[in-house]
Protein backbone atom coordinates (compact mmCIF):
# COMPACT_ATOMS: atom_id res chain seq x y z
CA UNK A 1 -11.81 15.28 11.78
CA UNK A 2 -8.15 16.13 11.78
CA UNK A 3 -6.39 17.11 14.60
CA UNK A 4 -2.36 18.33 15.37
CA UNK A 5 -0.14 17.03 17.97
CA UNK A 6 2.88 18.69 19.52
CA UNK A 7 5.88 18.19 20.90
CA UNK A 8 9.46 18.27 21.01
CA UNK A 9 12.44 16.30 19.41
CA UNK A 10 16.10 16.20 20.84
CA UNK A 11 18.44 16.89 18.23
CA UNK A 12 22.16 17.42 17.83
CA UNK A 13 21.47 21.31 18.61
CA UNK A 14 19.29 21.08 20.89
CA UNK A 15 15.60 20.54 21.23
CA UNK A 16 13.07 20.86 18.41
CA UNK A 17 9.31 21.43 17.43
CA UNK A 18 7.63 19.03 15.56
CA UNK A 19 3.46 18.80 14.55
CA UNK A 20 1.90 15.89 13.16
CA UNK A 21 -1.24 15.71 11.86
CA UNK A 22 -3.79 12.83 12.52
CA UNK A 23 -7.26 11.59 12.93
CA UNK A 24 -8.12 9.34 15.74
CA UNK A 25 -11.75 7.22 15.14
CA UNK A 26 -12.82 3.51 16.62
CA UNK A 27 -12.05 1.86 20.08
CA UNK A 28 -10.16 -0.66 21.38
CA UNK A 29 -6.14 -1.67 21.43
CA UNK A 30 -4.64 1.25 19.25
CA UNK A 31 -3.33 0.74 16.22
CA UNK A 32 -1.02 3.37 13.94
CA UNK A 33 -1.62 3.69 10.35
CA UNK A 34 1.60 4.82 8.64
CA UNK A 35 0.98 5.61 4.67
CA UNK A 36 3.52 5.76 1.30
CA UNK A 37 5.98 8.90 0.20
CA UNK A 38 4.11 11.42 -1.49
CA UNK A 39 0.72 10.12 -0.05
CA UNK A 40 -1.07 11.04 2.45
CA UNK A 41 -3.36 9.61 6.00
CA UNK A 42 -6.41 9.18 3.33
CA UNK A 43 -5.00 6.70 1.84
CA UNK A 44 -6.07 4.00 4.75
CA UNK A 45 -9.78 5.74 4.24
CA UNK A 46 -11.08 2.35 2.39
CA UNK A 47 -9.92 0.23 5.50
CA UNK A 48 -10.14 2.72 8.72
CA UNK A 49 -14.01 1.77 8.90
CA UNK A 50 -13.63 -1.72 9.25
CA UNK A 51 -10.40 -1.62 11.60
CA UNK A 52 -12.00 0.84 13.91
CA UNK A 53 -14.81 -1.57 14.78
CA UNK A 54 -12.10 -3.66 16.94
CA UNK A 55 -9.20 -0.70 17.42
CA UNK A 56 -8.57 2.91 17.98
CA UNK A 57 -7.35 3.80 14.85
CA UNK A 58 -4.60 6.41 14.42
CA UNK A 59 -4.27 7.33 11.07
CA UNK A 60 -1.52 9.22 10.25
CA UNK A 61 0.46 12.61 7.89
CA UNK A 62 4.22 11.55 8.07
CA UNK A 63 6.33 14.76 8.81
CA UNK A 64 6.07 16.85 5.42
CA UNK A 65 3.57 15.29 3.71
CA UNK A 66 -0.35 15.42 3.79
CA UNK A 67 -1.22 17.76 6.72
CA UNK A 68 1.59 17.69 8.43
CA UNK A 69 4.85 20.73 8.58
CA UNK A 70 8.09 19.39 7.54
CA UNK A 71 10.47 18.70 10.09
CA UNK A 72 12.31 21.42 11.83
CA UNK A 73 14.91 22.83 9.53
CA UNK A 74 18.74 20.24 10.16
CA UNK A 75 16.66 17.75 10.86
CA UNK A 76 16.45 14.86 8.24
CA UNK A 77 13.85 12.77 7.19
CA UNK A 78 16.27 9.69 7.43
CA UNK A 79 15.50 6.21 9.39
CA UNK A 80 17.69 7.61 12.45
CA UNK A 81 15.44 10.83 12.45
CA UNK A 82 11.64 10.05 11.84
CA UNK A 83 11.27 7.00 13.84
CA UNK A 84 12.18 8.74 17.20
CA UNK A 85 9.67 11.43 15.74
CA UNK A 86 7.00 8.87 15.41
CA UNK A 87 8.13 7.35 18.66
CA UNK A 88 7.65 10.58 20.71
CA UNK A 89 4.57 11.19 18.84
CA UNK A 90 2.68 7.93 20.27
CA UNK A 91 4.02 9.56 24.09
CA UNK A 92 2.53 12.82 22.78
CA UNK A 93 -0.16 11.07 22.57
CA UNK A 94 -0.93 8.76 25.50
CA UNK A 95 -0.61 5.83 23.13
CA UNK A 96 2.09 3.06 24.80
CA UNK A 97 3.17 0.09 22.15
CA UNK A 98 0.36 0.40 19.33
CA UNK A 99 0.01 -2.04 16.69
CA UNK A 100 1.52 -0.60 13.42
CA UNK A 101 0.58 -1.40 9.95
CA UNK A 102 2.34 0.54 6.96
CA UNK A 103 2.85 0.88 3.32
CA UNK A 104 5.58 1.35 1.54
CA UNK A 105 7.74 3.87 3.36
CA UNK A 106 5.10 3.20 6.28
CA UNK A 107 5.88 -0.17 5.89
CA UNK A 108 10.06 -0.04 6.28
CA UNK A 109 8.83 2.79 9.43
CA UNK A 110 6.94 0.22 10.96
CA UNK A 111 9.20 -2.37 10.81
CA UNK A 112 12.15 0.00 12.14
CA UNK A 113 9.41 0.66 15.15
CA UNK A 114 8.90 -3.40 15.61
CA UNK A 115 12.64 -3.56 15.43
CA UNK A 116 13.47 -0.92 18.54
CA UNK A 117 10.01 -3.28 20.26
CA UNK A 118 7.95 0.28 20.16
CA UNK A 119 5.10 -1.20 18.70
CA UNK A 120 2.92 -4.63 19.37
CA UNK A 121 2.50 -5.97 16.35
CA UNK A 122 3.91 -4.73 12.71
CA UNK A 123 2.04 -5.52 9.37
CA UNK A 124 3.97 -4.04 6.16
CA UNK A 125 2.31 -3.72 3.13
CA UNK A 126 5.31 -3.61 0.48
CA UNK A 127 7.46 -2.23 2.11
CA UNK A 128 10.66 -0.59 1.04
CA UNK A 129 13.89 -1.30 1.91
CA UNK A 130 13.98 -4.94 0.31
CA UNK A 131 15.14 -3.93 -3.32
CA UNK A 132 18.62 -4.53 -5.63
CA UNK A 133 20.17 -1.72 -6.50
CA UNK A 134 18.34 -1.53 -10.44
CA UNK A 135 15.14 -1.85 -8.28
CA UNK A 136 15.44 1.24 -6.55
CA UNK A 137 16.36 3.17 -9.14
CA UNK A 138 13.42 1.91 -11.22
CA UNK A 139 10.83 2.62 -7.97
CA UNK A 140 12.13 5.95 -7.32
CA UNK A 141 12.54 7.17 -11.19
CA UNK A 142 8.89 5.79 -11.26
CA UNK A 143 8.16 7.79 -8.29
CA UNK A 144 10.02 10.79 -9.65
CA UNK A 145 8.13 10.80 -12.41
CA UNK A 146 4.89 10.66 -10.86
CA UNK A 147 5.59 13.62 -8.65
CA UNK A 148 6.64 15.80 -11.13
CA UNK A 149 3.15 14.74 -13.51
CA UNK A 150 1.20 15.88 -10.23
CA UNK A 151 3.07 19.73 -9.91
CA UNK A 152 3.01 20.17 -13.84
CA UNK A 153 -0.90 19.29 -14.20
CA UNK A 154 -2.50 21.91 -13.88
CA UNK A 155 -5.37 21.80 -10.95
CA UNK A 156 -8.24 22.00 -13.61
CA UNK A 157 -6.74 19.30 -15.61
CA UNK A 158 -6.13 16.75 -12.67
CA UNK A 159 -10.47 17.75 -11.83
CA UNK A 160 -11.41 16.70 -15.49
CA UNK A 161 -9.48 13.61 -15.66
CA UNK A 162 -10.56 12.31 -12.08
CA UNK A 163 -14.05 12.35 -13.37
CA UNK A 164 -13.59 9.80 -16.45
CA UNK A 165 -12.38 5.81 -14.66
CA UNK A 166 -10.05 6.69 -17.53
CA UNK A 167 -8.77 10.18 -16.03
CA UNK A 168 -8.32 8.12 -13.11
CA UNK A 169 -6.15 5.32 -14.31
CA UNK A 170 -3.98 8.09 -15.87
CA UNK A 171 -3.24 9.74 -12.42
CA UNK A 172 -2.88 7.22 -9.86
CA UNK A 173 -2.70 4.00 -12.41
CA UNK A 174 0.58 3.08 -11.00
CA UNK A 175 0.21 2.35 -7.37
CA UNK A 176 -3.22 0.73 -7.65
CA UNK A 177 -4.25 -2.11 -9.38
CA UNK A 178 -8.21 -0.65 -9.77
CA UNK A 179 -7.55 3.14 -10.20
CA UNK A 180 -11.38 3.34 -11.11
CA UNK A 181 -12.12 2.36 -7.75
CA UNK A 182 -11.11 5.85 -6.03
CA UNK A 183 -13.25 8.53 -6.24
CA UNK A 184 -12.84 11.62 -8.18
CA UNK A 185 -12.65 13.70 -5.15
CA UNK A 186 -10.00 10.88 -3.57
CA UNK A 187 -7.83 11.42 -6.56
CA UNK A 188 -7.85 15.25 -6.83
CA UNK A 189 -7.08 15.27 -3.40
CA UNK A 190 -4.40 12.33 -3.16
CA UNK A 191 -2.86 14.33 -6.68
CA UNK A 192 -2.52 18.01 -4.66
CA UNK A 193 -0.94 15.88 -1.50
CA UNK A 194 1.85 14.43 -4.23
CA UNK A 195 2.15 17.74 -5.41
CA UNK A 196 2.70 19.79 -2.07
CA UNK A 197 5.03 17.17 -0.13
CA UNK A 198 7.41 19.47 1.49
CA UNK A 199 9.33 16.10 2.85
CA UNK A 200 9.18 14.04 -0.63
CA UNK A 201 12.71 15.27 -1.90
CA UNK A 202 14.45 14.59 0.71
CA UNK A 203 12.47 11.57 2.21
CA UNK A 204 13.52 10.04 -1.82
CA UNK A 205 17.27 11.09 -1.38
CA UNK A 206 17.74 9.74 2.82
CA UNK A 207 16.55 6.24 0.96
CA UNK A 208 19.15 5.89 -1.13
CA UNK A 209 21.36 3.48 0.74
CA UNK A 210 18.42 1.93 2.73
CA UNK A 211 18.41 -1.69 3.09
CA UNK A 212 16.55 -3.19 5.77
CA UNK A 213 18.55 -5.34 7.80
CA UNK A 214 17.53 -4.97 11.62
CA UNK A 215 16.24 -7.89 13.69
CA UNK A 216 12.84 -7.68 14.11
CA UNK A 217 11.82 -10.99 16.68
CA UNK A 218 9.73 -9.59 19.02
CA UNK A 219 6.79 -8.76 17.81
CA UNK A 220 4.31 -10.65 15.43
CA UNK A 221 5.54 -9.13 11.73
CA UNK A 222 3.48 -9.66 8.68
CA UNK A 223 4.69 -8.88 4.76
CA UNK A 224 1.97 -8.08 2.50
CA UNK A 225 2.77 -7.84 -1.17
CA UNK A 226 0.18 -7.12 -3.85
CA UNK A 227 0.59 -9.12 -7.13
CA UNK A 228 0.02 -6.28 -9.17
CA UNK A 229 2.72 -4.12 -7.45
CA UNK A 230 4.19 -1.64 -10.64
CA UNK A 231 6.65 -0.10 -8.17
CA UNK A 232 8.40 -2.56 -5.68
CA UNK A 233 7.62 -5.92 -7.60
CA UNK A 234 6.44 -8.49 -5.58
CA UNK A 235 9.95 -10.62 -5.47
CA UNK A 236 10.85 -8.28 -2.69
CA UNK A 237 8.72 -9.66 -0.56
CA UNK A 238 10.84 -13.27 -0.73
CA UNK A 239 13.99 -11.43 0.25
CA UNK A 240 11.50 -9.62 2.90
CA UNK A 241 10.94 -13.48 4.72
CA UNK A 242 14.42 -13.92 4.28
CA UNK A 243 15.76 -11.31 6.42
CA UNK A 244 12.91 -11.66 9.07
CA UNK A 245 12.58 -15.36 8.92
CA UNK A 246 9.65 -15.11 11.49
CA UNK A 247 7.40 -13.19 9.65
CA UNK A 248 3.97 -13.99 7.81
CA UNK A 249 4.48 -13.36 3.88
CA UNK A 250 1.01 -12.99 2.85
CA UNK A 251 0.13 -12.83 -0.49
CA UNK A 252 -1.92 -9.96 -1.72
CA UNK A 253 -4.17 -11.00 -5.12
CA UNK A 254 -4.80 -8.60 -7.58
CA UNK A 255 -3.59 -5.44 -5.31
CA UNK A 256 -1.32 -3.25 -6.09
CA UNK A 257 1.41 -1.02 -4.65
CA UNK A 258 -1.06 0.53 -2.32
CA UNK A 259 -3.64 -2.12 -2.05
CA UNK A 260 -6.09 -0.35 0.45
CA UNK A 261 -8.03 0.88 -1.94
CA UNK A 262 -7.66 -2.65 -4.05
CA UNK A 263 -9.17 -4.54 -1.70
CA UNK A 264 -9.78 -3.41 1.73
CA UNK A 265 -11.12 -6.63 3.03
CA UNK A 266 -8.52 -8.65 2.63
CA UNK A 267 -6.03 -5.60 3.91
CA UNK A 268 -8.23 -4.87 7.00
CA UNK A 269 -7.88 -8.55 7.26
CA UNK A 270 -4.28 -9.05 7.50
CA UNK A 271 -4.04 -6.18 9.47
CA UNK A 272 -6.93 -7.30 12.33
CA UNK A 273 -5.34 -11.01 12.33
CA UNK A 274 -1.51 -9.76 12.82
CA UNK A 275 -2.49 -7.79 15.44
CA UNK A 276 -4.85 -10.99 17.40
């Protein structure tokens, strides 16, 4: 069941409204579940079942995306901006120092949260921030692309396709590695969240000039890169160890760029063991 939470931000002009959708399930130490741009909290629905047997999970809509309002209007959806929102969303909450795991733009959020110590424990499942400058361009062309197949499909057309493994492969193809895996209903759904990201354009744009570079010594940090990554190849993860030499680089067989879905063993896996 999704629920809102409410609260306030402090901004340059003063204070600000911001909601975030969630759902909250299991028991135990918390842990935050942060997805991808252009995706959406379902995304961790493979894994939440298996995490919530040994931690409250708190699965996530970043700010203009999924269920979740965009951000009050002057308020961007930069580094500098949505980790203090995320931040004051855990106090909103009653939740002190989760655990984090992330993907993709979840992942680079969660490490920025491990980074400012806010969190326990950070696992990052390819996450951005580790690319040259050609990579970028190719991950967020690729990413560009995708968003604008999802708001020129028409809604009956993304229904038929989800219902052939074909269909399936067609929509969501390139951030999983078994596209036949998701349900139809998991697609359609997953395809109108792409399509309806208030936050996407200008989440895209504030990432421009990102390149992850903060300290992060803490707090136990895993790297998790699928092999079969088609957006941020899986040599970003090297560069990843490199600028946190403590961290775990754990290698992700056969997964893509969200591997969840892939194979949510091994994810809910890595996850439960960074945060031990």
């Amino acid at each position: 069941m999704t629920d809102q939470v409410s609260f306030t931000i402090d901004t340059p002009t003063g204070q600000k409204p911001v909601s975030v959708a969630y759902e909250r399930t299991g028991s135990g130490v918390p842990l935050l579940l942060l997805h991808g741009i252009g995706h959406h909290r379902q995304a961790w629905d493979p894994v939440v079942h298996i995490l919530a047997a040994e931690r409250e999970v708190i699965a996530v809509d970043l700010p203009g995306f999924g269920a979740s309002p965009a951000l009050p209007a002057g308020v961007p959806y930069d580094l500098a901006s949505v980790v203090p929102v995320l931040g004051a969303m855990c106090e909103a909450l009653g939740v002190q120092r989760p655990h984090v795991a992330g993907n993709s733009l979840g992942g680079l959020l969660a490490l920025e949260l491990g980074s400012r110590r806010l969190v326990r424990s950070v696992t990052a499942l390819s996450p951005a921030g580790f690319w040259t400058p050609a990579e970028r361009r190719y991950a967020f062309s690729t990413l560009t692309a995708m968003r604008q197949g999802a708001r020129l499909l028409p809604p009956t057309a993304v229904e038929r396709l989800s219902r052939s493994a074909a269909g399936r492969a067609a929509l969501t193809g390139t951030i999983y590695a078994r596209p036949g895996r998701r349900s139809p209903e998991a697609v359609v759904a997953e395809t109108r969240a792409l399509r309806a990201a208030t936050g996407f354009g200008e989440t895209l744009a504030a990432g421009r000039d990102v390149l992850f570079t903060s300290e992060v010594s803490a707090v136990p940090v895993t790297v998790a890169w699928g092999t079969k990554d088609r957006i941020l190849l899986r040599r970003q993860g090297i560069r990843a160890k490199r600028t946190i030499p403590g961290a775990r680089l754990v290698r992700l067989p056969g997964c893509g760029h969200v591997p969840m879905s892939d194979d949510p063993a091994l994810v809910a896996r890595v996850i439960l063991d960074t945060s031990r």
